[in-house]
Structures are given as structure tokens and as C-alpha cells.
Protein backbone atom coordinates (compact mmCIF):
# COMPACT_ATOMS: atom_id res chain seq x y z
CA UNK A 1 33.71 21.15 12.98
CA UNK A 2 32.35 19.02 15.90
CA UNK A 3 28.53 19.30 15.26
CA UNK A 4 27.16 17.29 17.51
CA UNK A 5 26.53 20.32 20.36
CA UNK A 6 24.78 21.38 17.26
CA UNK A 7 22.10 18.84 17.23
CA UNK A 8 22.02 17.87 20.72
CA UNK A 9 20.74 21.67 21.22
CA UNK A 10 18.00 20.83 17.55
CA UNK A 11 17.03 17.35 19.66
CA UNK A 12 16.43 19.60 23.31
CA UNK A 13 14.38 22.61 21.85
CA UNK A 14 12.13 19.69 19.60
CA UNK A 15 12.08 17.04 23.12
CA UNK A 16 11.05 20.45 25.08
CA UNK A 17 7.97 20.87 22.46
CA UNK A 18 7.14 17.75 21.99
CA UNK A 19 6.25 17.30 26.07
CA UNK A 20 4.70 20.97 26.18
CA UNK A 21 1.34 19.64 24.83
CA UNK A 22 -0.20 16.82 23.19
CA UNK A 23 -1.68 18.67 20.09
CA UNK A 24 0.15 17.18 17.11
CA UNK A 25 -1.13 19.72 14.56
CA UNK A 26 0.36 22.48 16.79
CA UNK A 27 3.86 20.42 17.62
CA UNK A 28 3.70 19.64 13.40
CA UNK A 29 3.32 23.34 12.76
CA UNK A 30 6.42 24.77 15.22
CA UNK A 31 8.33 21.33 14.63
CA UNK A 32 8.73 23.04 10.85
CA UNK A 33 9.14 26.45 12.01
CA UNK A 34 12.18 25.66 14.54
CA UNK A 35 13.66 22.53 12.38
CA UNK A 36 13.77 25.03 9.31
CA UNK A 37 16.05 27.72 11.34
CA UNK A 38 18.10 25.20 12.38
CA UNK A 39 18.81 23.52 8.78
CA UNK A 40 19.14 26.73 7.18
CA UNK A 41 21.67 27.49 10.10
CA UNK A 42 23.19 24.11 9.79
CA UNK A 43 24.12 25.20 5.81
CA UNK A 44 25.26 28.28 6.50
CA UNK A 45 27.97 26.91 8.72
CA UNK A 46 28.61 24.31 5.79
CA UNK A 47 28.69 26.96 3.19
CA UNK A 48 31.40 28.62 5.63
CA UNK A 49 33.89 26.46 7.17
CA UNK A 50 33.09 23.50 4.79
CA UNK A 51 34.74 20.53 5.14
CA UNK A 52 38.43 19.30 5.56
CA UNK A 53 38.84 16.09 3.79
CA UNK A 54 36.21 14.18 1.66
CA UNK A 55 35.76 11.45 4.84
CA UNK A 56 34.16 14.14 6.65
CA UNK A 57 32.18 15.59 4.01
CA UNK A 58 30.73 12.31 3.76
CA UNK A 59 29.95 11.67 7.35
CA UNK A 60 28.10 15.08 7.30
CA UNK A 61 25.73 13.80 4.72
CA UNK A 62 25.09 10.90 5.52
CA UNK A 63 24.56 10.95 9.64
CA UNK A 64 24.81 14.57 10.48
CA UNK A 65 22.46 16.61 8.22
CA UNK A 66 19.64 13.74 7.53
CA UNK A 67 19.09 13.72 11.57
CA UNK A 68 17.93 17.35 11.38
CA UNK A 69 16.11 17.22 7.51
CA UNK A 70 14.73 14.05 8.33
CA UNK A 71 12.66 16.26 10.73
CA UNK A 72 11.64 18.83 8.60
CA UNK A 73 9.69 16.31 6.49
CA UNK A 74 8.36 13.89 9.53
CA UNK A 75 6.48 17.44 10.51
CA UNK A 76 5.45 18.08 7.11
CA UNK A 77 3.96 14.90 6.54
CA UNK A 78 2.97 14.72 10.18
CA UNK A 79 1.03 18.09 9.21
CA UNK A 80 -0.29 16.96 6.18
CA UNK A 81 -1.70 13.62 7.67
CA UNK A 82 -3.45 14.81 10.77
CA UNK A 83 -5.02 17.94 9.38
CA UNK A 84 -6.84 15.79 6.77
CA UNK A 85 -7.92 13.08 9.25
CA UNK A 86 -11.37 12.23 9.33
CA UNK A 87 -13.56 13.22 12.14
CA UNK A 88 -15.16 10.01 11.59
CA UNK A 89 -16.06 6.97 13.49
CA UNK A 90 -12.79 4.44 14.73
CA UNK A 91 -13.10 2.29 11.80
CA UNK A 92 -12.31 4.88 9.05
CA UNK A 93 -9.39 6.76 10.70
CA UNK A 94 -7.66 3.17 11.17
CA UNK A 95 -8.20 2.71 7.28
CA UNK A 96 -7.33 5.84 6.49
CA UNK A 97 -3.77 5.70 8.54
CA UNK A 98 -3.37 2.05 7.23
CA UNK A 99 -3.81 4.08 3.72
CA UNK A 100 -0.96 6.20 4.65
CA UNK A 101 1.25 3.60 6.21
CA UNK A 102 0.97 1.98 2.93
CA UNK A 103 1.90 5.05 0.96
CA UNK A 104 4.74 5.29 3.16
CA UNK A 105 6.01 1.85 2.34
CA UNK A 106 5.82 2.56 -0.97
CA UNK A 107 8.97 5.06 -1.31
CA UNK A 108 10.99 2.12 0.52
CA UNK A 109 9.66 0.07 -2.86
CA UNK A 110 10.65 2.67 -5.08
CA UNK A 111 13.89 3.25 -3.56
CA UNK A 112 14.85 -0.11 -2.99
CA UNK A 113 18.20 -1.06 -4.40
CA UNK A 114 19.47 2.26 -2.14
CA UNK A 115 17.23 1.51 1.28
CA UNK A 116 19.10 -1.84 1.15
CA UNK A 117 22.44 -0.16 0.53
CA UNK A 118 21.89 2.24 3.42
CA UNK A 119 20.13 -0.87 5.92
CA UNK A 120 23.04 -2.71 5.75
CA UNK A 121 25.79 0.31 6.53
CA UNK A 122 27.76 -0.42 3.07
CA UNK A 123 29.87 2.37 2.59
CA UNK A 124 31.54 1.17 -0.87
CA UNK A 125 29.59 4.13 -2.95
CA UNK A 126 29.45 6.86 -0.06
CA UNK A 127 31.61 9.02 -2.19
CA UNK A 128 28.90 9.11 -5.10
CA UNK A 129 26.20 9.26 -2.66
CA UNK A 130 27.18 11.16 -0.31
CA UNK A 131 29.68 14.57 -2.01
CA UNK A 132 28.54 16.85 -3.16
CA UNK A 133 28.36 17.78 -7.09
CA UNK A 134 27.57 14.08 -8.10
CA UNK A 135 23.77 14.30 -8.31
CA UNK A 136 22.31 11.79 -10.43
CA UNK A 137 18.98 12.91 -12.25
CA UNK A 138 17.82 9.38 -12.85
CA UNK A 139 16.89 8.80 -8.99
CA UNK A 140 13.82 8.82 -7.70
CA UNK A 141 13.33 11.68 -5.47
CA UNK A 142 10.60 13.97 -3.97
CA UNK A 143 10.21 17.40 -3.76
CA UNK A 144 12.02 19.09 -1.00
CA UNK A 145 13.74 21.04 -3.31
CA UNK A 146 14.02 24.08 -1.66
CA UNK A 147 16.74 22.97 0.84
CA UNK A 148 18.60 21.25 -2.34
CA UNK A 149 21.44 23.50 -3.77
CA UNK A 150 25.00 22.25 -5.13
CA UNK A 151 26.44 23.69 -1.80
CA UNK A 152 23.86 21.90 0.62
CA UNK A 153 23.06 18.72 -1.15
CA UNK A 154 24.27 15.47 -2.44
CA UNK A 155 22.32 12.85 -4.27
CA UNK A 156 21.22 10.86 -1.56
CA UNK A 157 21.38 12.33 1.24
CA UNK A 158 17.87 13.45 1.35
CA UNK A 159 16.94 9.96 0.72
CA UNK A 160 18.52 8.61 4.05
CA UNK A 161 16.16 11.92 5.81
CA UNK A 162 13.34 10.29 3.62
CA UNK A 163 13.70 6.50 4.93
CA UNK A 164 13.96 8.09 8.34
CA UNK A 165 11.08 10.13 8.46
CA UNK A 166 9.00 7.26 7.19
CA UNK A 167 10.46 4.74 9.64
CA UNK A 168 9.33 7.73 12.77
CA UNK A 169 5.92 8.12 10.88
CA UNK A 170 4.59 4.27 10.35
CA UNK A 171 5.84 4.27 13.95
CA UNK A 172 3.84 7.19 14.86
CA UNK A 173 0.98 5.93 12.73
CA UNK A 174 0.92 2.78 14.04
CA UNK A 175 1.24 3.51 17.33
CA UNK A 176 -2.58 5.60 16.68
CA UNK A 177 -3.94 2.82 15.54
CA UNK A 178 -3.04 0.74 18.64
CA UNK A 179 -5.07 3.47 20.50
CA UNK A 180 -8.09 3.57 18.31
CA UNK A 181 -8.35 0.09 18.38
CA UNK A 182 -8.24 -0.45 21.89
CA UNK A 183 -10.66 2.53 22.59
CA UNK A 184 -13.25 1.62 20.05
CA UNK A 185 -15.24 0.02 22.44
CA UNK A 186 -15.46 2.42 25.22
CA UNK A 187 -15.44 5.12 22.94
CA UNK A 188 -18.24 3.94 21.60
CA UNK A 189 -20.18 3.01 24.80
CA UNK A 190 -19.11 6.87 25.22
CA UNK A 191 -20.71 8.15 22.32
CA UNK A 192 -24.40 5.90 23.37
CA UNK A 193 -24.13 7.93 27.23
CA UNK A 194 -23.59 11.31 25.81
CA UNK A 195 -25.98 12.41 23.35
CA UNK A 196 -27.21 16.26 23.87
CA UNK A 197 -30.42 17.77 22.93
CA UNK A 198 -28.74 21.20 22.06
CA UNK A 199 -27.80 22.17 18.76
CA UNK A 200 -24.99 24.76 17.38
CA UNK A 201 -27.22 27.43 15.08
CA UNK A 202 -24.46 29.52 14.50
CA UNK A 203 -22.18 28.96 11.68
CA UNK A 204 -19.49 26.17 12.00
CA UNK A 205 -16.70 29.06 11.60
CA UNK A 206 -18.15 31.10 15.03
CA UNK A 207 -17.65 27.30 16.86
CA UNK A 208 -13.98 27.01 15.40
CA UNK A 209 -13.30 30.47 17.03
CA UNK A 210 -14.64 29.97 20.06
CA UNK A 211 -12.72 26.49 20.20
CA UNK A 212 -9.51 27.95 19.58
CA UNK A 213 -10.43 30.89 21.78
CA UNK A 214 -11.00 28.66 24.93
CA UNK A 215 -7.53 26.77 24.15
CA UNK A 216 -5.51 29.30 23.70
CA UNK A 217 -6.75 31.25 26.95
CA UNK A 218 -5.21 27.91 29.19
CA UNK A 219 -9.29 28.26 30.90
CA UNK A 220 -9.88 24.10 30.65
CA UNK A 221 -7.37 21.96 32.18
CA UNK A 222 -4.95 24.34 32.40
CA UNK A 223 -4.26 24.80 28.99
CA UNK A 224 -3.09 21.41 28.20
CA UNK A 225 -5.99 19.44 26.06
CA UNK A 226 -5.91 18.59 23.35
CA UNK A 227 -7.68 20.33 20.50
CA UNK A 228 -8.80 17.60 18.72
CA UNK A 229 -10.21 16.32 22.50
CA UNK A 230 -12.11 20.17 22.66
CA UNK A 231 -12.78 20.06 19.19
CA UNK A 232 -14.36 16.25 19.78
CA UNK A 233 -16.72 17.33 22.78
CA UNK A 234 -18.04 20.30 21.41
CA UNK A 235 -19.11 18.16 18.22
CA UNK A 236 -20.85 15.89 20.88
CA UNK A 237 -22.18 18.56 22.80
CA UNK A 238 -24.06 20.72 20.24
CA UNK A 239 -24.54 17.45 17.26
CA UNK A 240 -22.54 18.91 15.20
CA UNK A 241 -19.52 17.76 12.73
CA UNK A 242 -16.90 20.61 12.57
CA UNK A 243 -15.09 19.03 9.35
CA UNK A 244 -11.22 20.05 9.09
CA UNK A 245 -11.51 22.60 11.91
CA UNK A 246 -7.84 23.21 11.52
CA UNK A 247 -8.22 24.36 7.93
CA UNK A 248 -10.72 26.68 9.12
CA UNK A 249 -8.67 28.13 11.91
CA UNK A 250 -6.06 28.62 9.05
CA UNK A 251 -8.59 30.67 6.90
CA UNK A 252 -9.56 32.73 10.35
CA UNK A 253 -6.06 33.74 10.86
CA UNK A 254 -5.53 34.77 6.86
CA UNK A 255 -8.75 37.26 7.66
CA UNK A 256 -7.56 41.03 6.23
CA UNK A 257 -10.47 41.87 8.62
CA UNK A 258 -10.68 40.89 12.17
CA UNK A 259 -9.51 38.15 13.16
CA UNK A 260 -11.66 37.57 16.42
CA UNK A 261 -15.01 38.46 14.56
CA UNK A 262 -16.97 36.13 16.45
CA UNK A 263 -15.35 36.68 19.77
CA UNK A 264 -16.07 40.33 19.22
CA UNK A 265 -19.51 39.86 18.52
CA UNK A 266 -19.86 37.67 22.17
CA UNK A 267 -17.86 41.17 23.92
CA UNK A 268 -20.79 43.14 21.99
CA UNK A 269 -24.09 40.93 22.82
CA UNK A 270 -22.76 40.60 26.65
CA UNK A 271 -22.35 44.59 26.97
CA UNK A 272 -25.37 44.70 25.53
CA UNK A 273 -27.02 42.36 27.85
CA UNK A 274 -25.54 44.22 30.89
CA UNK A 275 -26.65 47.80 29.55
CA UNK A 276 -30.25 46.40 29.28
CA UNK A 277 -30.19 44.71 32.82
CA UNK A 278 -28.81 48.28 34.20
CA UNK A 279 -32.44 50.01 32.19
């Protein structure tokens, strides 16, 4: 099977979300979502039609399925970095990325003797690295394991989607540090010429709300900022640190209750408000 009209249409839908807004927590979140349907599509048609000579079950594993998996975990870890990055000043998010890069680097360490196999393009143990039923227990791996089966899997070929998600995240990292270095000064400057005199005395949950509320209604810039850029002016605007507001929004959208508590309790205070103006 020819499956590159199968990834060219993966690479269009993730190109068209990537440009649709510059929220990374929201492009981690449906990155997952859509890269998941299209791996656990991409096995069925494996599982199906499987493969016609051991050449091309090798090729599949090694350049065809990594391209899509490899996605899968640059969103998770894309996720998992950015919802836990501190609201702090310049100084520690760049240690706290450098942290990560450096995490990052590590797997490459552990995995050595293979990242060098894979650099160079040798190709002399493909067939134990890259069929299936050959899995070797002794590697070091990491836990993706629920896309790892003896029909979907070899040994290695989630390490090549490993060393490829790292190389697009140190990248991505990188590339944030860049901008937080060469912003620290007028950011800073920023922070001096914008100090408020008006203080949130609600609970930090009711701002969250109201934050997402205002985003997700497309009512500043047209719905296109960013929520960490919101998220950043209302901290500035009533002195107020929200913490991991995206954690929170998580916990509002678990509610059994409703979820638009707050925003229902605005509705009730303006109706009120107009009832007593009509008295």
C-alpha cells in the first residue's frame, strides 16, 4: 500500500491547526486528539492488508509510522511542558526550558549506541529493529505502551518517533528561549509602565472562567490571542498570579455541576442590576 496520501492528508489537517491560533496548550491538546485517530487508523490498515515482503515491512517502521507517532508524543510532551510552565519572571522559564532541553538530551544518552545507528542511515540490523515479533526486553524504552502490540510494533521503531520528537521539541524549546531572551528587556520596561491599582477579590477560579469565557467568545482580537497573552494581562491588570490556569480550566470542565458557575452568577447580578434600575 502506497501510504504516503496517507500522511500527506495527517501533515495538512496538523499544518491547518497549527496556523489556526497561536495557543500551544490548545494545538498540544487537539494535536493528540487528531494524531491518535490517525495512528489508530494507520494500524488498522496494517492489521488488514499487512505487508508484502519483509523490505516493506521494514520501510513502514522505520519512515512511515514514526512520522505520525513521533507526533503523538511531541504533543504529549509539548502538553506536559507548557501546562507546567512557570508564570514567573524571564529568567526562570529560560531555566526551566533549559531543564527540559536537558532532560531531552538525556534519552539520546541513554539510547546511544541506536541514535548513532539510526543518524548515520545503517540499515545492516533493520530486520531486528524494524519486524515485527523481535522485541528485545533489554532496551531502554518509555512508556507509550498503549499503541505497542505484536501487530503494531517492532522494537525500535518507537525509538526513531522518540529521537524525532525530541529533535522538534529542543527545537521548539529553544526557539522560546530565543524569544524570552530578546524580550526580557522590554518586557520588563513593560511590567515598570503598567502597574494597576485594582485588585481581583473574587476567587482565582471565577478569573480562569471569565478568561476562558472571553477567548472562546472570539470578543478580543477576533478570537486569535493567545491565552497565555489574556491570561498574562489580566494577572497585570488586577495584581494577581493565576498559577497553572490551564489545570484549573481542566478541573472547571470535570464540574458534575455547572460548568459556567461563575458566568452564571455575572447573567444573575446583571438581571438583577437591571430589575433594580427599572424600581
Amino acid at each position: 500500500m502506497n501510504y504516503q496520501k496517507f500522511i500527506s492528508e495527517f501533515e495538512t489537517h496538523l499544518e491547518a491547526l497549527e496556523s489556526r491560533t497561536d495557543d500551544v496548550l490548545y494545538k498540544a491538546e487537539n494535536g493528540i486528539s487528531r494524531t491518535e485517530k490517525y495512528i489508530k487508523s494507520l494500524r488498522q490498515k496494517v492489521v488488514e492488508i499487512g505487508f508484502k515482503s519483509k523490505e516493506e515491512e521494514i520501510c513502514f517502521f522505520k519512515h512511515i509510522k514514526p512520522q505520525i507517532f513521533s507526533k503523538l508524543i511531541y504533543y504529549v510532551k509539548l502538553f506536559n511542558i507548557e501546562s507546567k510552565r512557570p508564570r514567573g519572571s524571564s529568567k526562570f522559564q529560560i531555566k526551566y526550558l533549559n531543564e527540559h532541553i536537558n532532560k531531552l538530551q538525556v534519552y539520546f544518552n541513554d539510547n546511544l549506541e541506536f541514535y548513532h545507528y539510526y543518524r548515520r542511515g545503517a540499515t545492516i540490523l533493520d530486520a531486528e529493529y524494524f519486524t515485527r515479533g523481535k522485541s528485545d526486553f533489554r532496551l531502554p524504552t518509555e512508556s507509550y505502551h498503549f499503541f505497542i502490540d505484536d501487530q503494531f510494533a517492532t522494537s525500535q521503531d518507537s525509538t526513531v518517533a522518540m529521537i524525532m520528537a525530541y529533535d522538534m521539541l529542543i527545537v521548539y524549546l529553544k526557539q522560546e528561549i530565543e524569544k524570552l531572551e530578546s524580550n526580557n528587556h522590554v518586557n520588563h520596561n513593560v511590567m515598570k509602565n503598567t502597574s494597576s491599582k485594582l485588585f481581583w477579590t473574587g476567587n482565582k477560579t471565577e478569573l480562569i472562567e471569565l478568561i476562558y469565557a472571553l477567548h472562546s467568545s472570539g470578543a478580543i482580537n477576533s478570537g486569535t490571542a493567545d491565552i497565555k497573552e489574556l491570561a498574562s494581562v489580566f494577572e497585570q491588570m488586577f495584581n494577581i498570579d493565576l498559577g497553572n490556569y490551564y489545570h484549573t480550566f481542566i478541573e472547571i470542565r470535570a464540574r458534575k455541576s455547572s460548568k459556567t458557575k461563575f458566568m452564571d452568577k455575572l447573567t444573575d447580578s446583571l438581571n438583577r442590576r437591571f430589575e433594580d434600575s427599572d424600581e
